[in-house]
PDB file of N, CA and C in Angstrom:
ATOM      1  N   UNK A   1     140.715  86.021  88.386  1.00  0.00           N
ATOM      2  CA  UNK A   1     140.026  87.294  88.265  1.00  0.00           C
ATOM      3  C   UNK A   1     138.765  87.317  89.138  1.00  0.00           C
ATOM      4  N   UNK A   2     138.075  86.149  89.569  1.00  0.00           N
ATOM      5  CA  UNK A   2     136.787  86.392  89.943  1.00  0.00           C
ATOM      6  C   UNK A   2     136.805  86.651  91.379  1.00  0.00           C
ATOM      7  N   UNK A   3     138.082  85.919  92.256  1.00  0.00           N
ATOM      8  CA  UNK A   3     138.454  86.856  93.620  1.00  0.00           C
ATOM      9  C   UNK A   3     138.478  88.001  93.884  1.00  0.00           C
ATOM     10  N   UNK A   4     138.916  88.506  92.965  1.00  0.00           N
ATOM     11  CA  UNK A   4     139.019  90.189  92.886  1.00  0.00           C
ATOM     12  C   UNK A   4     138.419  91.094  92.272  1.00  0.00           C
ATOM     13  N   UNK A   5     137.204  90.667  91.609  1.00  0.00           N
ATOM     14  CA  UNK A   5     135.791  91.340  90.828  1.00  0.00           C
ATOM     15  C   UNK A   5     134.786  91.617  91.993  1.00  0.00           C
ATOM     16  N   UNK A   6     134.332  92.564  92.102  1.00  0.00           N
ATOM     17  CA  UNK A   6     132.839  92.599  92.622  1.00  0.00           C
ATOM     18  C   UNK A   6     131.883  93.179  91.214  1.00  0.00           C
ATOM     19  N   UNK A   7     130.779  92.497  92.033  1.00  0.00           N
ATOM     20  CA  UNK A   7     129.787  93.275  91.211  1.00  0.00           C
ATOM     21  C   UNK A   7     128.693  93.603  92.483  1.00  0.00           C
ATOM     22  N   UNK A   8     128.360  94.879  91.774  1.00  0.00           N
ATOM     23  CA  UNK A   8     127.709  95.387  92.494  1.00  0.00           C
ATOM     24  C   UNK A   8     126.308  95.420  91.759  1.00  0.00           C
ATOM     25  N   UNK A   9     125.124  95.638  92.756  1.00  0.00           N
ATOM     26  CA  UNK A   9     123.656  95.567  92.407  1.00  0.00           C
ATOM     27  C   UNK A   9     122.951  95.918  92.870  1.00  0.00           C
ATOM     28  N   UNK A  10     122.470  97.696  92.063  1.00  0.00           N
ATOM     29  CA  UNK A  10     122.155  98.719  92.508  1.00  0.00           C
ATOM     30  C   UNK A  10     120.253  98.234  92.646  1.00  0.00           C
ATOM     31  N   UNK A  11     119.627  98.206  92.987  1.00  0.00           N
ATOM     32  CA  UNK A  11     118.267  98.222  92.916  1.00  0.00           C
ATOM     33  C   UNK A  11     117.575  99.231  93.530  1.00  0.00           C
ATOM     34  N   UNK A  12     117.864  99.905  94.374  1.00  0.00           N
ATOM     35  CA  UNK A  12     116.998 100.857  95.282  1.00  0.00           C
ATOM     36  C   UNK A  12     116.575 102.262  94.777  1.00  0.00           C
ATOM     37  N   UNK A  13     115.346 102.730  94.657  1.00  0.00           N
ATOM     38  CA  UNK A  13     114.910 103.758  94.584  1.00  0.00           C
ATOM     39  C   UNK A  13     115.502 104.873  94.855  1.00  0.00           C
ATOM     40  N   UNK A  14     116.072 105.009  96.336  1.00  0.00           N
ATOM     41  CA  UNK A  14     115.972 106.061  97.510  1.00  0.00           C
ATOM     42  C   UNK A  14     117.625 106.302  97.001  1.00  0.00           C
ATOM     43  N   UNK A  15     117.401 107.845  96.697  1.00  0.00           N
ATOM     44  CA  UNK A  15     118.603 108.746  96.452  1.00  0.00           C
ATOM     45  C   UNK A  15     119.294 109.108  97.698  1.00  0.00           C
ATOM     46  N   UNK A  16     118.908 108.761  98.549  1.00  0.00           N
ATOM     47  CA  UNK A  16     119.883 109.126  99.528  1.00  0.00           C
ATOM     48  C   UNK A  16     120.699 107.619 100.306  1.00  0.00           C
ATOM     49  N   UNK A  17     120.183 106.722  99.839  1.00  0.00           N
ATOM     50  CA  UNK A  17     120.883 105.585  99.937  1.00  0.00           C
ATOM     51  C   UNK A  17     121.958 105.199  98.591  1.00  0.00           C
ATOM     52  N   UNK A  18     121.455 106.008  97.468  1.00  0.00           N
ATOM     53  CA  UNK A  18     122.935 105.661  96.567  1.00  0.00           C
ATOM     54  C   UNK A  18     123.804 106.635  96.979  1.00  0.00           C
ATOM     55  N   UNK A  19     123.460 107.825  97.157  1.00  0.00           N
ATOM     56  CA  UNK A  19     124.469 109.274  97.179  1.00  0.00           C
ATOM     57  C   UNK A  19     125.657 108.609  98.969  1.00  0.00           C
ATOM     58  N   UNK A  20     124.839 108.048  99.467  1.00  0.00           N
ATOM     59  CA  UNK A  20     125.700 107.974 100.693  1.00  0.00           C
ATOM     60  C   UNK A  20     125.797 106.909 101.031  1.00  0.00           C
ATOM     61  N   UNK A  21     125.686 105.870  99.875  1.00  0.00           N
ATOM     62  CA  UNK A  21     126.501 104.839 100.486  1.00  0.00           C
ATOM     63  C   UNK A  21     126.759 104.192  99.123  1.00  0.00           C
ATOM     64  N   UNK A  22     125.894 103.809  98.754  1.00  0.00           N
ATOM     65  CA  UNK A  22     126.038 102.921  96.905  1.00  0.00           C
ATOM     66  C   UNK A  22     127.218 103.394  95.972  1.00  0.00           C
ATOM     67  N   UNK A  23     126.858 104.497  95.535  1.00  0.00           N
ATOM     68  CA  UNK A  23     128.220 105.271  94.856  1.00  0.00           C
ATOM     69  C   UNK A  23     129.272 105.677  95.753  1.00  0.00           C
ATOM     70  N   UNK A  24     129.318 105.990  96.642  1.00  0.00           N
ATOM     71  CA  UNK A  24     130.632 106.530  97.317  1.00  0.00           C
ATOM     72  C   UNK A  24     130.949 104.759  97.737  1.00  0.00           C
ATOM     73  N   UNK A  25     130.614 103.917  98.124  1.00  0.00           N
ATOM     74  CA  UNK A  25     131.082 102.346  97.772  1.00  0.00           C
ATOM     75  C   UNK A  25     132.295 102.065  96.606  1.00  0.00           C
ATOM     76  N   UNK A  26     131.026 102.079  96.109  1.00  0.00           N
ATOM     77  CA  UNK A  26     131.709 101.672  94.640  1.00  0.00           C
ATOM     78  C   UNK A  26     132.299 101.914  94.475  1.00  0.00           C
ATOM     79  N   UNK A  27     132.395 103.912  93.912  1.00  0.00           N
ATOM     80  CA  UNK A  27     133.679 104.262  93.344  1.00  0.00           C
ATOM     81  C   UNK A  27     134.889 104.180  94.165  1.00  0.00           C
ATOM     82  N   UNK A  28     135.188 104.231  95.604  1.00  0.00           N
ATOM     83  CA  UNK A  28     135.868 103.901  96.083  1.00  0.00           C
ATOM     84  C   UNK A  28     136.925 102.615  95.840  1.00  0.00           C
ATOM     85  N   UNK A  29     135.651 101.301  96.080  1.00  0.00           N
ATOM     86  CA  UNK A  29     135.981 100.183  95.835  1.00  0.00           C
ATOM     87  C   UNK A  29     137.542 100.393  94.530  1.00  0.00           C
ATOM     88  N   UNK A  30     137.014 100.950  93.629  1.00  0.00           N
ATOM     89  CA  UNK A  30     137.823 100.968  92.430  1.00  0.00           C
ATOM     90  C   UNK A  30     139.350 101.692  92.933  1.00  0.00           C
ATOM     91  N   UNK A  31     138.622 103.214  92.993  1.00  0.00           N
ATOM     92  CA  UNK A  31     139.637 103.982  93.275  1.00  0.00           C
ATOM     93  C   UNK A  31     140.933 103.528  94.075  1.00  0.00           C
ATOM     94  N   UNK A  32     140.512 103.125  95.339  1.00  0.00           N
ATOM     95  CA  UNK A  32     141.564 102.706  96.521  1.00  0.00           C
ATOM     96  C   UNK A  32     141.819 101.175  95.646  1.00  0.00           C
ATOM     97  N   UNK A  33     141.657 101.006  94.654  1.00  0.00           N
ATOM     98  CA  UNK A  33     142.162  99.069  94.656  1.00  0.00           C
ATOM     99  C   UNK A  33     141.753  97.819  95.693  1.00  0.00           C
ATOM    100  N   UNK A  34     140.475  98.267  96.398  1.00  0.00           N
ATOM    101  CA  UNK A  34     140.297  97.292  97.035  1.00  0.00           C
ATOM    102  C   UNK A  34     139.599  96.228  96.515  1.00  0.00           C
ATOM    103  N   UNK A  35     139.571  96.305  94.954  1.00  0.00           N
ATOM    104  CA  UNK A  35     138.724  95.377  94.044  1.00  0.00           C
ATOM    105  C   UNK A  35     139.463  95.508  92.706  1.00  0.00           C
ATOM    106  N   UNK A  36     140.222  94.711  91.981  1.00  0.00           N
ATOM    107  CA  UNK A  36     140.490  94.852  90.939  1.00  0.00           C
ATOM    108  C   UNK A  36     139.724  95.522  90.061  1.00  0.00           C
ATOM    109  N   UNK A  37     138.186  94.764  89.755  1.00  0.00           N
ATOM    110  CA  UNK A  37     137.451  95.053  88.661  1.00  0.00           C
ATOM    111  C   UNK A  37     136.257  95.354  89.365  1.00  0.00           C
ATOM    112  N   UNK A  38     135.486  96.215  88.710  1.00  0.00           N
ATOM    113  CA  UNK A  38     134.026  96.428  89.737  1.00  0.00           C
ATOM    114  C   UNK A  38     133.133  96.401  88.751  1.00  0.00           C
ATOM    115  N   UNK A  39     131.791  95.834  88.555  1.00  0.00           N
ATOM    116  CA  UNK A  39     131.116  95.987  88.015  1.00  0.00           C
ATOM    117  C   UNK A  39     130.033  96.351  88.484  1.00  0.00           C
ATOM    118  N   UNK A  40     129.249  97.340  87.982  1.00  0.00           N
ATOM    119  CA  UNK A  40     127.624  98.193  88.908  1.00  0.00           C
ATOM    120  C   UNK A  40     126.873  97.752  87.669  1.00  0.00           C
ATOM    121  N   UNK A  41     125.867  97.519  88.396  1.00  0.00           N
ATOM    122  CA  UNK A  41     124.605  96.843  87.726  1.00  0.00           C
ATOM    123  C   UNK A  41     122.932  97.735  88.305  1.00  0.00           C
ATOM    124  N   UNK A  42     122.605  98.374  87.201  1.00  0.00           N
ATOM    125  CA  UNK A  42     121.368  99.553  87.576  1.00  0.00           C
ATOM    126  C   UNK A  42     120.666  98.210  87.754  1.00  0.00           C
ATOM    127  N   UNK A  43     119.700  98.111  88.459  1.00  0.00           N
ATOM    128  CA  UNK A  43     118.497  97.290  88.072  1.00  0.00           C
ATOM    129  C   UNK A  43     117.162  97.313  88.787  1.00  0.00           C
ATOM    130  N   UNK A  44     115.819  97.446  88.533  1.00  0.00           N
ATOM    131  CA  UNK A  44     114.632  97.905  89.094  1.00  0.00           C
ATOM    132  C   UNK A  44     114.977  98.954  89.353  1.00  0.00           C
ATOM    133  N   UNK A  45     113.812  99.661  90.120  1.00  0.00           N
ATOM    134  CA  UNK A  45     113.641 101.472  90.696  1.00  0.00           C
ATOM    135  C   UNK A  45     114.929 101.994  90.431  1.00  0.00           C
ATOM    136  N   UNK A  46     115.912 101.510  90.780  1.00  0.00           N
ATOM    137  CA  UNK A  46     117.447 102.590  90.146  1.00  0.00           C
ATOM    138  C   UNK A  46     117.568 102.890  88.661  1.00  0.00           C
ATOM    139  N   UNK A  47     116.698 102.605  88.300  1.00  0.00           N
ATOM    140  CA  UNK A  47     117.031 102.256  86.807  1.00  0.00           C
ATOM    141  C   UNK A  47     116.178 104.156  85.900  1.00  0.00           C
ATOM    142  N   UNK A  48     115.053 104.131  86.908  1.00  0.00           N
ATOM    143  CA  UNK A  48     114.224 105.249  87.053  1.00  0.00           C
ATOM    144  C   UNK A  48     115.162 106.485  87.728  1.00  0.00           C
ATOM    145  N   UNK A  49     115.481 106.089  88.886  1.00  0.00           N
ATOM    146  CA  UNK A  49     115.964 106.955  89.485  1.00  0.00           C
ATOM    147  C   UNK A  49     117.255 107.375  88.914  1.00  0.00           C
ATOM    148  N   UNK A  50     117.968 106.664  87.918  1.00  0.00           N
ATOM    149  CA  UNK A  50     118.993 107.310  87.291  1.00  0.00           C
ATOM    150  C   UNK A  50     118.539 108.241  86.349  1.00  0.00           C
ATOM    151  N   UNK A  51     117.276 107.971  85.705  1.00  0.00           N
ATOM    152  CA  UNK A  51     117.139 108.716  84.656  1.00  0.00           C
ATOM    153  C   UNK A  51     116.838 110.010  85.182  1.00  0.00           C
ATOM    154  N   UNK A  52     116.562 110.847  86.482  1.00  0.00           N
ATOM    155  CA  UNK A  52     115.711 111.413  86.749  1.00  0.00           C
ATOM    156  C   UNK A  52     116.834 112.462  87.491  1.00  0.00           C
ATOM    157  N   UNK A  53     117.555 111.730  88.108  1.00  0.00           N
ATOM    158  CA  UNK A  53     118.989 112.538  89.467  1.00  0.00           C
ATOM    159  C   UNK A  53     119.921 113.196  88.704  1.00  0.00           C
ATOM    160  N   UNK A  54     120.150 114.457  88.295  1.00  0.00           N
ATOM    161  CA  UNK A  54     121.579 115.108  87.848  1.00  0.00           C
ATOM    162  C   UNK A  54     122.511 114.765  88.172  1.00  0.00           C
ATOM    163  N   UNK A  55     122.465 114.665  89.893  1.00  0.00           N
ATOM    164  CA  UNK A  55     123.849 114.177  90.443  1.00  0.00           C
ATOM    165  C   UNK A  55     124.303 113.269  90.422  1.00  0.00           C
ATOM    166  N   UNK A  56     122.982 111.931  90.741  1.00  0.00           N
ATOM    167  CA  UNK A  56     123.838 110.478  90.472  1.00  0.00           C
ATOM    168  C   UNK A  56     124.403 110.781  89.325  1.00  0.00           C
ATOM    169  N   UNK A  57     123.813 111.486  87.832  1.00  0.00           N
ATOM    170  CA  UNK A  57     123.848 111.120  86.643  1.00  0.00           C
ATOM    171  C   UNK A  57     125.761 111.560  86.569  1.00  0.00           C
ATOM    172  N   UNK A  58     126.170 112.854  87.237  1.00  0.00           N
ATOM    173  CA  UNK A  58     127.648 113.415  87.333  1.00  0.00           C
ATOM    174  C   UNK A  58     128.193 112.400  88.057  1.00  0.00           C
ATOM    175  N   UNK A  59     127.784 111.298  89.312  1.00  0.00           N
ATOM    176  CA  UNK A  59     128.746 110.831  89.953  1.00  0.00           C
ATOM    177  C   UNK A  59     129.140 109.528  89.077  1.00  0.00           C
ATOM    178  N   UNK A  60     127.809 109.198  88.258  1.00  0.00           N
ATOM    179  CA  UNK A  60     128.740 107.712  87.624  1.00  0.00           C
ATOM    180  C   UNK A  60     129.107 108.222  85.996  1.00  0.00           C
ATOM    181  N   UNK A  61     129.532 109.202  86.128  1.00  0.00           N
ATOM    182  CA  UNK A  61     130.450 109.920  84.660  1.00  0.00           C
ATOM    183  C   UNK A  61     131.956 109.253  85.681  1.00  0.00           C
ATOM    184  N   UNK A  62     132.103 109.536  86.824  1.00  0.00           N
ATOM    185  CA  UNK A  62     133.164 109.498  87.226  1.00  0.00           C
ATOM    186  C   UNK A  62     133.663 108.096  87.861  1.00  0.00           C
ATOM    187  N   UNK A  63     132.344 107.045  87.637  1.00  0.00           N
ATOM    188  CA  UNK A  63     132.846 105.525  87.677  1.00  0.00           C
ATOM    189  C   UNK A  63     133.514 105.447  86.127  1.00  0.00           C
ATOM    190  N   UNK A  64     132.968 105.795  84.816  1.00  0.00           N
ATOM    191  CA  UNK A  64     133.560 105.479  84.080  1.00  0.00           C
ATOM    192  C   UNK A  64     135.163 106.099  83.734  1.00  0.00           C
ATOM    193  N   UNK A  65     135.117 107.005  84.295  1.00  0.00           N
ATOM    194  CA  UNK A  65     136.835 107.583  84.289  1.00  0.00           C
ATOM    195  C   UNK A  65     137.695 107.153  85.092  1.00  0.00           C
ATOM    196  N   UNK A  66     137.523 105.895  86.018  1.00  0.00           N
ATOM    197  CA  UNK A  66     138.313 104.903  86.824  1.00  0.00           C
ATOM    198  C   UNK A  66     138.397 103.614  86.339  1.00  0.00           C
ATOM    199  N   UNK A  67     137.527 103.604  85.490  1.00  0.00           N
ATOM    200  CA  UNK A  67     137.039 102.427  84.758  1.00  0.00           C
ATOM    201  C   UNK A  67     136.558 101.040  85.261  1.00  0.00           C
ATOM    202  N   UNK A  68     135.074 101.410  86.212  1.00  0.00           N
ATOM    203  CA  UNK A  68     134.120 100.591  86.433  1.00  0.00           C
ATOM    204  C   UNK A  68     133.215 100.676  85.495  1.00  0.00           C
ATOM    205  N   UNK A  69     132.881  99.149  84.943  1.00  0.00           N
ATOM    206  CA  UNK A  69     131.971  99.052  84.165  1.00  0.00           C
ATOM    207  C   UNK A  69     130.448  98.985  84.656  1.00  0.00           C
ATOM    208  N   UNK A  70     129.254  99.796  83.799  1.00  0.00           N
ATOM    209  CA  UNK A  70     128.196 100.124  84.448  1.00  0.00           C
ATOM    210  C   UNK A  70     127.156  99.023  83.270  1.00  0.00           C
ATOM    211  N   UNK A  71     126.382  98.107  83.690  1.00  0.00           N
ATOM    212  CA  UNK A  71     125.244  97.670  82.950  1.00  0.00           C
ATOM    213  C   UNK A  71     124.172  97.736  83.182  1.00  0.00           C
ATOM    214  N   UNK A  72     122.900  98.019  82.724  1.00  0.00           N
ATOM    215  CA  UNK A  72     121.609  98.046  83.271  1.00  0.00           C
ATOM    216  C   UNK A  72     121.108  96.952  82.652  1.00  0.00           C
ATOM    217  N   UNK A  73     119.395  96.375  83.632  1.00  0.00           N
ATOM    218  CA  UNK A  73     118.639  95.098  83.020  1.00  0.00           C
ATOM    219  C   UNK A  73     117.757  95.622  82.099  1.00  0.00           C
ATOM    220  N   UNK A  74     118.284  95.463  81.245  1.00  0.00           N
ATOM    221  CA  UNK A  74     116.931  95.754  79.920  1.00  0.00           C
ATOM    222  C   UNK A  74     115.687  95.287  80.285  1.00  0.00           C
ATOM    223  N   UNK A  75     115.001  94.387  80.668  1.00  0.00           N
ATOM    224  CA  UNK A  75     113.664  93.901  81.205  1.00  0.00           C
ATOM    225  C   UNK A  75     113.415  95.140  82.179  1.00  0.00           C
ATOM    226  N   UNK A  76     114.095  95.488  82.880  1.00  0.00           N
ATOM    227  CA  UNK A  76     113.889  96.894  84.407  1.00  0.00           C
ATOM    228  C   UNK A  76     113.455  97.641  83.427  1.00  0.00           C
ATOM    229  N   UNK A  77     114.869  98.059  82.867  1.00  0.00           N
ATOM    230  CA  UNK A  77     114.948  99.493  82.504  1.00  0.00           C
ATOM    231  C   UNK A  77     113.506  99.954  81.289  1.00  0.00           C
ATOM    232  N   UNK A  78     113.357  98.906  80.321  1.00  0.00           N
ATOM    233  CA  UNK A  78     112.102  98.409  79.750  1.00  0.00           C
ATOM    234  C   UNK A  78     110.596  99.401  80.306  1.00  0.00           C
ATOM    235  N   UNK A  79     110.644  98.229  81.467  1.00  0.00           N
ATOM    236  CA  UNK A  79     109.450  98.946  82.452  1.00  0.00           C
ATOM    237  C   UNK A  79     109.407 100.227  82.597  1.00  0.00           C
ATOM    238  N   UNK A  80     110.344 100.828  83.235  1.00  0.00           N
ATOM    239  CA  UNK A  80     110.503 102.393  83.272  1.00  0.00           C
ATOM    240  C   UNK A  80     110.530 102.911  82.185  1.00  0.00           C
ATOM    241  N   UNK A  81     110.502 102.464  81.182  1.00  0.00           N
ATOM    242  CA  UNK A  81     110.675 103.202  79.926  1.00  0.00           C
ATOM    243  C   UNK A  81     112.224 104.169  79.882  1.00  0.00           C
ATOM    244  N   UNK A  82     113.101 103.677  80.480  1.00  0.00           N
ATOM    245  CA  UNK A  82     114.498 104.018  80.754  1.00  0.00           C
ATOM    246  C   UNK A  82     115.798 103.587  79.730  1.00  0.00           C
ATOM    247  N   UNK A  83     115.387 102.442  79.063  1.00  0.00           N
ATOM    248  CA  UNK A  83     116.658 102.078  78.276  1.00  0.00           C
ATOM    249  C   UNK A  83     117.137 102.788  77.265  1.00  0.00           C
ATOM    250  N   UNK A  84     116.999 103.801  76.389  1.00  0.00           N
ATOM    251  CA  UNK A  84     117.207 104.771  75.794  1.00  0.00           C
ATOM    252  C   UNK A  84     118.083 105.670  76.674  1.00  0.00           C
ATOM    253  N   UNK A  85     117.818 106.480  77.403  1.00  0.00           N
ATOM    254  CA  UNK A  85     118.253 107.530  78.648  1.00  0.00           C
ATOM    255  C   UNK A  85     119.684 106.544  79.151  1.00  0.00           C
ATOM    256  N   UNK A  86     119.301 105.558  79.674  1.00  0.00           N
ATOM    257  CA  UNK A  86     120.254 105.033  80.132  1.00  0.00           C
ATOM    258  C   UNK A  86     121.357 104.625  79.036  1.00  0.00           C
ATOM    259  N   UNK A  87     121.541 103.882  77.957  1.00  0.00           N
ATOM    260  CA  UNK A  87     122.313 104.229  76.683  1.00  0.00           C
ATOM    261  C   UNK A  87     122.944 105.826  76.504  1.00  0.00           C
ATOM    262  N   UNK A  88     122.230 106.397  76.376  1.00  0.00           N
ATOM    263  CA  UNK A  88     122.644 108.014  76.365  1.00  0.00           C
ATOM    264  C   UNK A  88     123.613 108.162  77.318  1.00  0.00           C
ATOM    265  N   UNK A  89     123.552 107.575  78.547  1.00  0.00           N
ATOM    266  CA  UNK A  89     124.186 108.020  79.962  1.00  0.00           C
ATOM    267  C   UNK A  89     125.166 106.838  80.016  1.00  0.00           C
ATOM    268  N   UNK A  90     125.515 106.329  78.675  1.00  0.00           N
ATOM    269  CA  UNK A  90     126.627 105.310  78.694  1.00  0.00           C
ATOM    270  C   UNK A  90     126.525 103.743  78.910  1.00  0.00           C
ATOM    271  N   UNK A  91     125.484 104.105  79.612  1.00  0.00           N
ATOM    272  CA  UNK A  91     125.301 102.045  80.139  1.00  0.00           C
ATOM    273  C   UNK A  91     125.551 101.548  79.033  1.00  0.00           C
ATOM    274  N   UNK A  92     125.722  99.983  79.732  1.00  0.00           N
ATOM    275  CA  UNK A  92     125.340  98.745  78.361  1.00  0.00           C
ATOM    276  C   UNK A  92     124.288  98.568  79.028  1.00  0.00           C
ATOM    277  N   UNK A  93     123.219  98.142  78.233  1.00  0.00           N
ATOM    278  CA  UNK A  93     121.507  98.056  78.764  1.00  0.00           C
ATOM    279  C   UNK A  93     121.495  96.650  78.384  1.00  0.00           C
ATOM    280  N   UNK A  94     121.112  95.469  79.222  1.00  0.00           N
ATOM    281  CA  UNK A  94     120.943  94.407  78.473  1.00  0.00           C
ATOM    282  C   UNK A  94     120.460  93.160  79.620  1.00  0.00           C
ATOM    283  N   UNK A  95     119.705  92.383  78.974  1.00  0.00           N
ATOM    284  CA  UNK A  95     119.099  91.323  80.156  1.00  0.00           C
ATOM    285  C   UNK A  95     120.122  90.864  80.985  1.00  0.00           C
ATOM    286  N   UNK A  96     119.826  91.225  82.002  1.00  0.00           N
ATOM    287  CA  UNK A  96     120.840  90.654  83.308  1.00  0.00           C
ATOM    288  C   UNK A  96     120.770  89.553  84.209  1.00  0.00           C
ATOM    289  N   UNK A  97     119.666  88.678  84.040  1.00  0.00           N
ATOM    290  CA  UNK A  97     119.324  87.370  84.509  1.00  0.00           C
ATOM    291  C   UNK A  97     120.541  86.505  84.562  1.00  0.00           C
ATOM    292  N   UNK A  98     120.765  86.175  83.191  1.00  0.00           N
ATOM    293  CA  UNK A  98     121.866  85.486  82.688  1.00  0.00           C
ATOM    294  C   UNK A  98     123.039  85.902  83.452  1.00  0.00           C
ATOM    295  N   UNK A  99     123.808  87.017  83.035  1.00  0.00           N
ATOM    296  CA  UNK A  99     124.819  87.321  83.386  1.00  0.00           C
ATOM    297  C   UNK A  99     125.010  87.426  84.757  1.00  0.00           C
ATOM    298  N   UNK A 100     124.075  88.039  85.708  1.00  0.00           N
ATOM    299  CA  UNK A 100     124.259  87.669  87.181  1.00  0.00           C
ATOM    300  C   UNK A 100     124.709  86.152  87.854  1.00  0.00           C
ATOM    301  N   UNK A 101     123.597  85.588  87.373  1.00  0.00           N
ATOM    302  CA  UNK A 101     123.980  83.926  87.488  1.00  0.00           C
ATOM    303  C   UNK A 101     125.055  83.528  87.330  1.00  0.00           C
ATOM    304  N   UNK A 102     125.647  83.837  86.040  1.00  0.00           N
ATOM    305  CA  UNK A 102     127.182  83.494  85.578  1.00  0.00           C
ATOM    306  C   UNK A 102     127.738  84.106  86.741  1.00  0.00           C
ATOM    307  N   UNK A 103     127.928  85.686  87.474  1.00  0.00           N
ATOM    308  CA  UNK A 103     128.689  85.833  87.990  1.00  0.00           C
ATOM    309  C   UNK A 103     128.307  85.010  89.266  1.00  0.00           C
ATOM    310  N   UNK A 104     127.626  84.573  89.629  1.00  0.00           N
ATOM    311  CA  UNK A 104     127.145  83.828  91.166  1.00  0.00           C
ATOM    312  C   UNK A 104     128.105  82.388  91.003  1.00  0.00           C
ATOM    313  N   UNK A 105     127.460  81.848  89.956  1.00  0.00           N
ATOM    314  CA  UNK A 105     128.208  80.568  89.285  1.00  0.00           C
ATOM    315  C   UNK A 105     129.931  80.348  89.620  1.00  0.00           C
ATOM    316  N   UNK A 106     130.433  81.741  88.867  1.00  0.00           N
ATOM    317  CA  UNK A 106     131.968  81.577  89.226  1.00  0.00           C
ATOM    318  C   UNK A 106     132.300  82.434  90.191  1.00  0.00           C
ATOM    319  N   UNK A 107     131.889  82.224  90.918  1.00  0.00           N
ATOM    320  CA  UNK A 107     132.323  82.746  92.017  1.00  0.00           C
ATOM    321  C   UNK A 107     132.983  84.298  92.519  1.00  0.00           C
ATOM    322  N   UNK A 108     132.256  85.111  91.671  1.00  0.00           N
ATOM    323  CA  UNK A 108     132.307  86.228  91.910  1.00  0.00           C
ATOM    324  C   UNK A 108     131.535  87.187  93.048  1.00  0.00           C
ATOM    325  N   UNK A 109     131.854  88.140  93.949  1.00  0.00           N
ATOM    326  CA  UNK A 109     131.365  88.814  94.739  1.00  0.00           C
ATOM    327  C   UNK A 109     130.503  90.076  94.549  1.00  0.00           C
ATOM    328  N   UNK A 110     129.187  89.393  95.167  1.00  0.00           N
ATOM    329  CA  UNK A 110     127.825  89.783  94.531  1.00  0.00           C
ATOM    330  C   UNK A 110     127.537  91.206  95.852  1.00  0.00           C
ATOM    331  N   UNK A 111     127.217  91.612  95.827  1.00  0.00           N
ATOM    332  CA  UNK A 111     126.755  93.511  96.966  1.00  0.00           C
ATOM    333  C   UNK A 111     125.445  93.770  96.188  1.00  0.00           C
ATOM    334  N   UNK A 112     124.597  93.549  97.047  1.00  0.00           N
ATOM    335  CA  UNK A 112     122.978  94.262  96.501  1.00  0.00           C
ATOM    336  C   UNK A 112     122.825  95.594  97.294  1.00  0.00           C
ATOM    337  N   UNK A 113     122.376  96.446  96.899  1.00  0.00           N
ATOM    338  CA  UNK A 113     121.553  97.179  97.466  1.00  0.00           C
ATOM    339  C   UNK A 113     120.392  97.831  96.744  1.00  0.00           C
TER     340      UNK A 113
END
C-alpha cells in the first residue's frame, strides 16, 4: 500500500497556489488513479486559509466524494484558532508530527506545498 499512497502537505497561505495547483493535484491524483490512496494534510497558514475561502471550502467537499482522506495539525490549526471550523468542514484535526514521520518511515510519498 505505501507505493501507491501519497500524502500530500498543504502548508501555504496563498489561494492562488492551492486553487491552481494544490487541489486540482490532488483531486486529480485520486480521480485519474494515479495514486491509489491520497491523503491531504492542512497544516500551518492553510489551515487559516481554509477557514476563510468558500471555494477551497466547495473544492475539498469534492476530495471527500472520491474519497481522499483530509487531516489537519491540531498544534497549526490550534494557533489559528481553526480546529473547530475545520471539524465542521469534515477534517480529522489531530497532531500530525507523529503521523507524518510514520508516513516518511514507511515509505510513503510525501508532496509539500
Amino acid at each position: 500500500m505505501n507505493e501507491n499512497t501519497l500524502v500530500v502537505v498543504w502548508t501555504s497561505g496563498d489561494p492562488e497556489v492551492a486553487k491552481k495547483m494544490v487541489f486540482m493535484y490532488t483531486y486529480n491524483a485520486k480521480k485519474y488513479g494515479w495514486w491509489e490512496n491520497v491523503i491531504f494534510i492542512v497544516w500551518g497558514p492553510s489551515a487559516q486559509l481554509m477557514t476563510h475561502d468558500e471555494e477551497l471550502q466547495r473544492e475539498l467537499q469534492k476530495f471527500y466524494d472520491i474519497g481522499i482522506t483530509v487531516k489537519a495539525c491540531k498544534a497549526c490549526a490550534d494557533m489559528y484558532d481553526a480546529s473547530d471550523k475545520l471539524e465542521i468542514l469534515g477534517m480529522e484535526v489531530e497532531y500530525m508530527g507523529i503521523p507524518l514521520t510514520n508516513y516518511v518511515k514507511k515509505g510513503y510519498k510525501v508532496l509539500t506545498f
